[in-house]
Protein backbone atom coordinates (compact mmCIF):
# COMPACT_ATOMS: atom_id res chain seq x y z
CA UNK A 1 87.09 17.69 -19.61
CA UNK A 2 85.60 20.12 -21.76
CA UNK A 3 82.90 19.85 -24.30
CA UNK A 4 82.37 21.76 -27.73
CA UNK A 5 79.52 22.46 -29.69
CA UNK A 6 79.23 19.05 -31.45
CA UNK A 7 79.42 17.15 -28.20
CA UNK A 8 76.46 19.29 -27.11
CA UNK A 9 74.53 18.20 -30.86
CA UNK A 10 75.50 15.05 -30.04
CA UNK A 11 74.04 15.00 -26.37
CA UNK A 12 70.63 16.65 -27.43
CA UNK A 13 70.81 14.23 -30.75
CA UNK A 14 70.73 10.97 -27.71
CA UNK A 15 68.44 12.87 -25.06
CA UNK A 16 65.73 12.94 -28.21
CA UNK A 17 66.44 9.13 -28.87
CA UNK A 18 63.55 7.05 -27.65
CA UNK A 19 65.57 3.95 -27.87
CA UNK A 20 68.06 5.53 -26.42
CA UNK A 21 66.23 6.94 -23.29
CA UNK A 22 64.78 4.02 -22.96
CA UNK A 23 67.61 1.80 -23.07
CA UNK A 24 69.21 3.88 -20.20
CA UNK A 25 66.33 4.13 -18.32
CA UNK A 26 66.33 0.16 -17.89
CA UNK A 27 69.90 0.10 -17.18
CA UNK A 28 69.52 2.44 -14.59
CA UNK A 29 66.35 0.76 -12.99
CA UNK A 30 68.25 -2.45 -12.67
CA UNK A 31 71.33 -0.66 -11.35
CA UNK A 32 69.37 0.69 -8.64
CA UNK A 33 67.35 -2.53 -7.99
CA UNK A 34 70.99 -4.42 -8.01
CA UNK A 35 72.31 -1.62 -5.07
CA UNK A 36 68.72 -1.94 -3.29
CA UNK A 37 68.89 -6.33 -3.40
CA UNK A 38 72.73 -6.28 -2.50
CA UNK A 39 72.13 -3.67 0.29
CA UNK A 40 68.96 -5.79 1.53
CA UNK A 41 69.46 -9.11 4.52
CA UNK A 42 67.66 -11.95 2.07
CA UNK A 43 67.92 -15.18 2.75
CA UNK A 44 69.86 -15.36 -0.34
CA UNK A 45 72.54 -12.57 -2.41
CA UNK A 46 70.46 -12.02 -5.62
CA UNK A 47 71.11 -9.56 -8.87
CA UNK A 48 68.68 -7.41 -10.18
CA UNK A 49 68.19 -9.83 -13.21
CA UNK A 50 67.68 -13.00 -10.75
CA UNK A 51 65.45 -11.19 -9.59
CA UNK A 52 63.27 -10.44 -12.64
CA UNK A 53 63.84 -14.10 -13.74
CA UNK A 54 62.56 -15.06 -10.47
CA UNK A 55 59.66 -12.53 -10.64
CA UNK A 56 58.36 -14.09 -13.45
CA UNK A 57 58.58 -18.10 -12.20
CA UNK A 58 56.14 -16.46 -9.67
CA UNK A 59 53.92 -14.15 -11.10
CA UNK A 60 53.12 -16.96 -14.38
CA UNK A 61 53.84 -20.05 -12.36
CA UNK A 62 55.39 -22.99 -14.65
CA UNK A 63 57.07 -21.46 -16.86
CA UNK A 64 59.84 -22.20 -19.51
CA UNK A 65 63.21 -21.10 -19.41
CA UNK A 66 62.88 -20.39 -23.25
CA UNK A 67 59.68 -18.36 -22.36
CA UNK A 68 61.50 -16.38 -19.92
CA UNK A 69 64.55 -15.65 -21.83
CA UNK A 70 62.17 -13.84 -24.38
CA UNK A 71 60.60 -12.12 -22.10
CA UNK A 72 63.72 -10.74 -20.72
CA UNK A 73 64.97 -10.32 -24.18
CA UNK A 74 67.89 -12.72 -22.99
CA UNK A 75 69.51 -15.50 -25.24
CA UNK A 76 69.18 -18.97 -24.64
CA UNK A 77 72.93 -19.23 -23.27
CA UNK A 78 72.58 -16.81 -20.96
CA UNK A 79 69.05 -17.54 -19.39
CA UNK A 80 70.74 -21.11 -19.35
CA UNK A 81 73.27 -20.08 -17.12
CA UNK A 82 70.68 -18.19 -15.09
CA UNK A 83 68.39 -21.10 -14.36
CA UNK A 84 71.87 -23.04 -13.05
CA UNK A 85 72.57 -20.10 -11.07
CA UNK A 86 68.95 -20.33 -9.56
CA UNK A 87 69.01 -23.96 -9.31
CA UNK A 88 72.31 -24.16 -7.55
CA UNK A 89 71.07 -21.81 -4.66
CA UNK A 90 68.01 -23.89 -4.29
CA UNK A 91 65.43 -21.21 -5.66
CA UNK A 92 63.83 -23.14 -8.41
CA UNK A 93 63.10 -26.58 -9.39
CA UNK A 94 62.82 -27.69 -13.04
CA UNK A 95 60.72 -31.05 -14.06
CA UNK A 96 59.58 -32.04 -17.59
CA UNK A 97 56.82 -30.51 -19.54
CA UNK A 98 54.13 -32.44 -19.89
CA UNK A 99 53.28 -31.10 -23.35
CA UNK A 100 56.78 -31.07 -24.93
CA UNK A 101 59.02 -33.51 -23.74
CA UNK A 102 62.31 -31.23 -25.24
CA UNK A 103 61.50 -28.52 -22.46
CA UNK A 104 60.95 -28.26 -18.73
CA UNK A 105 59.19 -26.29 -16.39
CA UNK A 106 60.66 -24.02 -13.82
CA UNK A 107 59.33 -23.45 -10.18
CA UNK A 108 59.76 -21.95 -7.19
CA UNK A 109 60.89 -23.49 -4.12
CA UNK A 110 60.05 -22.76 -0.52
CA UNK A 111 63.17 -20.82 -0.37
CA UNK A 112 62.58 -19.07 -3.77
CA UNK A 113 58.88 -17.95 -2.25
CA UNK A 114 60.51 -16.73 0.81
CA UNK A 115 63.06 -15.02 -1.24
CA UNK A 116 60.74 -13.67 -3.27
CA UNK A 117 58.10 -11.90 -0.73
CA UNK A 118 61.35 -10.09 0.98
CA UNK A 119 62.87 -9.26 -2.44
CA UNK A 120 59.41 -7.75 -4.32
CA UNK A 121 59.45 -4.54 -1.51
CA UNK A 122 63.20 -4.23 -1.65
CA UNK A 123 62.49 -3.51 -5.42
CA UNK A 124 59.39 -1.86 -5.34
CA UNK A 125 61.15 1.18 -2.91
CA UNK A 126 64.06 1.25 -6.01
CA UNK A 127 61.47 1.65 -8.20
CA UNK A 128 59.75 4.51 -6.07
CA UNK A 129 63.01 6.16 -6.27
CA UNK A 130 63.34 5.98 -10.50
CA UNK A 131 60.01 7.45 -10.16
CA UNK A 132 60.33 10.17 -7.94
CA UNK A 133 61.44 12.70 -10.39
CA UNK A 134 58.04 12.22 -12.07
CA UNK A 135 54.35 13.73 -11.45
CA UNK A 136 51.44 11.57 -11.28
CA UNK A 137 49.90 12.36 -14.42
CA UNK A 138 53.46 11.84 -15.75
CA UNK A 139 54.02 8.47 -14.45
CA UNK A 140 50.28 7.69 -16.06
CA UNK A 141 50.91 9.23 -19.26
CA UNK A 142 54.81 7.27 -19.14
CA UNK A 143 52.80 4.29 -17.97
CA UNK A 144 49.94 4.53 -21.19
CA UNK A 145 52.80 5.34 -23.46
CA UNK A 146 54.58 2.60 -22.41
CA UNK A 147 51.73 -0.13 -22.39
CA UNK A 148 50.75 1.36 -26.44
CA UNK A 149 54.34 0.40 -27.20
CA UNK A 150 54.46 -3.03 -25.37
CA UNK A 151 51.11 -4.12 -26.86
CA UNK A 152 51.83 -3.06 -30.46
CA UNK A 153 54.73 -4.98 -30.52
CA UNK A 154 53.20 -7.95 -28.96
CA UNK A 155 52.38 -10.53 -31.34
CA UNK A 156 49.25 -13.58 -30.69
CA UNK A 157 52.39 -15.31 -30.13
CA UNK A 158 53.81 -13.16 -27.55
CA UNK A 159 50.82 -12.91 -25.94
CA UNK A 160 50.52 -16.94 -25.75
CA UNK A 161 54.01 -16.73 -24.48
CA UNK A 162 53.21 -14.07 -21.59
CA UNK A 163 49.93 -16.10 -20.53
CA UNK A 164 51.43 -19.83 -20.94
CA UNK A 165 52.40 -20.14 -17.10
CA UNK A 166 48.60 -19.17 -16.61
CA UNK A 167 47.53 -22.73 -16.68
């Protein structure tokens, strides 16, 4: 296949994209965090995106599936179908919420724990490999950039959202 000058416009015109580069960089984290988990003995065959779902049951500790699907940026179908997923294998549990009676809480289960503690290093390496094209100072100065952009677009609400499982 050959490319002309316009293709190469084009290419440049993407490669200066922020939302663009930073779009592809999450794709590619999670493709390489999806080859690390399948690769990986678990307990339990996981996906990349399980994986962050379950991540966050763990890290902010009874949390909503509403909560997590923004967090993801996922719709409500689709985390929906996640939380069955999880549920089905035995992962997570889900009781009422004591301060809304429409919503429930999600939990991990023994299994979902020991999942979790031999998935987190299987991730972390695929991460170390993303990163290993970047310096130090680069991965602080990606890392400050980053963090500026997170927080700026992170409302009281979002913030109350992120800190909810905190409890």
């Amino acid at each position: 296949m050959s490319y002309d000058a316009q293709d190469y416009d084009n290419y440049l015109n993407l490669m200066d994209n922020i939302g663009f580069l930073l779009g592809h960089s999450s794709n590619y984290k999670d493709r390489l965090i999806d080859h690390a988990l399948a690769s990986a003995d678990l307990i339990e065959d996981i996906t990349a995106t399980q994986a962050k779902v379950l991540f966050q049951i763990d890290n902010l500790h009874n949390y909503r599936p509403s909560d997590i699907g923004k967090m993801l940026n996922v719709d409500k179908s689709s985390i929906t179908r996640m939380v069955d997923r999880l549920l089905l294998k035995g992962l997570i549990t889900r009781a009422s919420d004591p301060d809304d009676r429409r919503s429930c809480l999600l939990a991990l289960t023994d299994k979902g724990s020991l999942l979790i503690e031999q998935a987190k290093p299987v991730a972390c390496r695929a991460l170390e490999q993303l990163e290993q094209v970047l310096t130090v100072e680069e991965k602080q100065q990606l890392r400050h950039c980053l963090q500026k952009i997170v927080l700026s677009g992170l409302s009281d609400d979002g913030m109350n959202t992120v800190l909810r499982g905190k409890k």
